[in-house]
C-alpha atoms as a PDB file:
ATOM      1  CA  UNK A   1       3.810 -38.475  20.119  1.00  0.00           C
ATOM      2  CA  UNK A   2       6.128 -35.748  19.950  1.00  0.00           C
ATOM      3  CA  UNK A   3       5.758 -34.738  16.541  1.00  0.00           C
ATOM      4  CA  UNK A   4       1.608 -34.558  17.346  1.00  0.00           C
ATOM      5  CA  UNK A   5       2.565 -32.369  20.052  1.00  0.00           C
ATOM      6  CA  UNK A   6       4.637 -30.146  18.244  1.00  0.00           C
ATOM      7  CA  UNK A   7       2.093 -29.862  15.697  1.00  0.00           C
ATOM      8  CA  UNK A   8      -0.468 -28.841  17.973  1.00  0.00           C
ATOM      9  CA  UNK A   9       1.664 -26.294  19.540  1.00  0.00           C
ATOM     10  CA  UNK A  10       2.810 -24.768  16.011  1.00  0.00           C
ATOM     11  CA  UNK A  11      -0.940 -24.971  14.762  1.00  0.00           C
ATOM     12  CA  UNK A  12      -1.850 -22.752  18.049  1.00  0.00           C
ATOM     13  CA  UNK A  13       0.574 -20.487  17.716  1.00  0.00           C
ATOM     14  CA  UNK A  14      -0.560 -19.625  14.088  1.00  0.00           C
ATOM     15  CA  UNK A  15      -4.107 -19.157  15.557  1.00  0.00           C
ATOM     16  CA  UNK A  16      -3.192 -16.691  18.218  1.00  0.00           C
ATOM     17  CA  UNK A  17      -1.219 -14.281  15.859  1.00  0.00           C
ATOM     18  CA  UNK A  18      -2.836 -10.372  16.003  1.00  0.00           C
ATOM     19  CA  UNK A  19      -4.395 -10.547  12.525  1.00  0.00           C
ATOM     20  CA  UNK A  20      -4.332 -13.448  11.240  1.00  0.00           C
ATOM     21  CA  UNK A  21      -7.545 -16.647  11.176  1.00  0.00           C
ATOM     22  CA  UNK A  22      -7.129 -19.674  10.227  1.00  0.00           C
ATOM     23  CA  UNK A  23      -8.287 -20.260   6.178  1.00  0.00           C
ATOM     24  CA  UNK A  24      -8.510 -16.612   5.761  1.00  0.00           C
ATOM     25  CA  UNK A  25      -5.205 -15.125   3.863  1.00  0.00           C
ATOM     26  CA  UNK A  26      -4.766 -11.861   3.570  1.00  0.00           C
ATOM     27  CA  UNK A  27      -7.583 -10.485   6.229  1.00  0.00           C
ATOM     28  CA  UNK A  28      -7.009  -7.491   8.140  1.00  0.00           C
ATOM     29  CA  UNK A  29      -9.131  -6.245  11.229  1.00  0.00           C
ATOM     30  CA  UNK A  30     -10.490  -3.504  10.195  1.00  0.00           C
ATOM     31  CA  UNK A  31     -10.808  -3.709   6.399  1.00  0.00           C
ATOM     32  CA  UNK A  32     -12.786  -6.321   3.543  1.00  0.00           C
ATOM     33  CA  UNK A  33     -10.883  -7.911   1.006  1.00  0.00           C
ATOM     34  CA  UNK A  34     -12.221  -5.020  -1.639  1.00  0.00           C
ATOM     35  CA  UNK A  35     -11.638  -2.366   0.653  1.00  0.00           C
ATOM     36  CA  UNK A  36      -7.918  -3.485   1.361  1.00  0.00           C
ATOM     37  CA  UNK A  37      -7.745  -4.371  -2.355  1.00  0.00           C
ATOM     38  CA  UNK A  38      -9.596  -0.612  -3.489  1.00  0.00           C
ATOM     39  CA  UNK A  39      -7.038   1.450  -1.055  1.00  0.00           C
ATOM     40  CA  UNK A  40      -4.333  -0.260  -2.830  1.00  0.00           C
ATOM     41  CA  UNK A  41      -4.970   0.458  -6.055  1.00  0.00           C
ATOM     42  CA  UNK A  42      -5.618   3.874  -5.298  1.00  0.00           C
ATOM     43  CA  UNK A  43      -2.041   3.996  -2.973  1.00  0.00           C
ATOM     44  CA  UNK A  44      -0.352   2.647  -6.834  1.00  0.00           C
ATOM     45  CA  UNK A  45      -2.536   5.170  -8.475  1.00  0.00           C
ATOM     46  CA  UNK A  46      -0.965   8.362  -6.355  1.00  0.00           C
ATOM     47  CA  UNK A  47       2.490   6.567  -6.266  1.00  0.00           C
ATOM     48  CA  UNK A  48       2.100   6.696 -10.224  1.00  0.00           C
ATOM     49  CA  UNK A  49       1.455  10.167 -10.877  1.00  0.00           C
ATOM     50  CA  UNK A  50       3.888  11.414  -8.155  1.00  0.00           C
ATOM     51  CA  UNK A  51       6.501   9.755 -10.038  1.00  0.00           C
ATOM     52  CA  UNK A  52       5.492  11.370 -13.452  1.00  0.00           C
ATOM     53  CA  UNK A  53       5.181  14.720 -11.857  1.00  0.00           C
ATOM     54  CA  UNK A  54       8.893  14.009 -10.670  1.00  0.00           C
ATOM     55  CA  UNK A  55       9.769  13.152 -14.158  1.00  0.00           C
ATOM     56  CA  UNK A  56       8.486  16.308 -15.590  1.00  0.00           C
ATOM     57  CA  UNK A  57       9.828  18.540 -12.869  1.00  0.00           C
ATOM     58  CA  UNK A  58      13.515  17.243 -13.891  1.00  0.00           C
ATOM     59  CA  UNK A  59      12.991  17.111 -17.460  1.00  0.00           C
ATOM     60  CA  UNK A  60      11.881  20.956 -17.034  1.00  0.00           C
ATOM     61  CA  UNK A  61       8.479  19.872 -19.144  1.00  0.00           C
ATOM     62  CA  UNK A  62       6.238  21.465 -16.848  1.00  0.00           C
ATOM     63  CA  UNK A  63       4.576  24.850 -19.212  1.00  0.00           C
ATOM     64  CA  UNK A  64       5.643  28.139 -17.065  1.00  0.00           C
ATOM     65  CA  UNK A  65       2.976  29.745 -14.857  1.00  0.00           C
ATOM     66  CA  UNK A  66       1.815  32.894 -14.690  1.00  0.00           C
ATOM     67  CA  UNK A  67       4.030  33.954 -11.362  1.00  0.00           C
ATOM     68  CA  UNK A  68       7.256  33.861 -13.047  1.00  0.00           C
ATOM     69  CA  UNK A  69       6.605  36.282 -16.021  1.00  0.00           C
ATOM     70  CA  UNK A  70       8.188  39.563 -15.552  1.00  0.00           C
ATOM     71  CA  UNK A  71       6.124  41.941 -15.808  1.00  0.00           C
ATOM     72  CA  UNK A  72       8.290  44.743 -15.230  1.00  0.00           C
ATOM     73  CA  UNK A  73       6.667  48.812 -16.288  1.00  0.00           C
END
């Protein structure tokens, strides 16, 4: 009887947790699954090219720009 009990209390604790329903992993309030999924992707996407621009910035491959020429009369 105990263990029932215990199970009953465990199973309503994991239905009473903020975000979380029962058979549904990985769903958020206020987004879908491809919404969640499409922000993601686009969070790797701009994680991605901020580290190549970091790369090129200490690698000194970036082509100089038009405000450092001297253009001295």
């Amino acid at each position: 009887m105990r263990k029932v009990i215990a199970f009953n209390v465990l199973m309503v604790s994991a239905m009473m947790v903020g975000c979380a329903r029962p058979g549904e992993i990985g769903w958020t309030p206020a987004y879908t699954t491809g919404e969640r999924a499409s922000q993601i992707a686009r969070n790797w996407d701009m994680e991605g090219k901020m580290m190549q621009d970091d790369i090129d910035h200490a690698l000194l491959l970036r082509p100089m720009s038009g405000l450092t020429d001297w253009h001295v009369r």
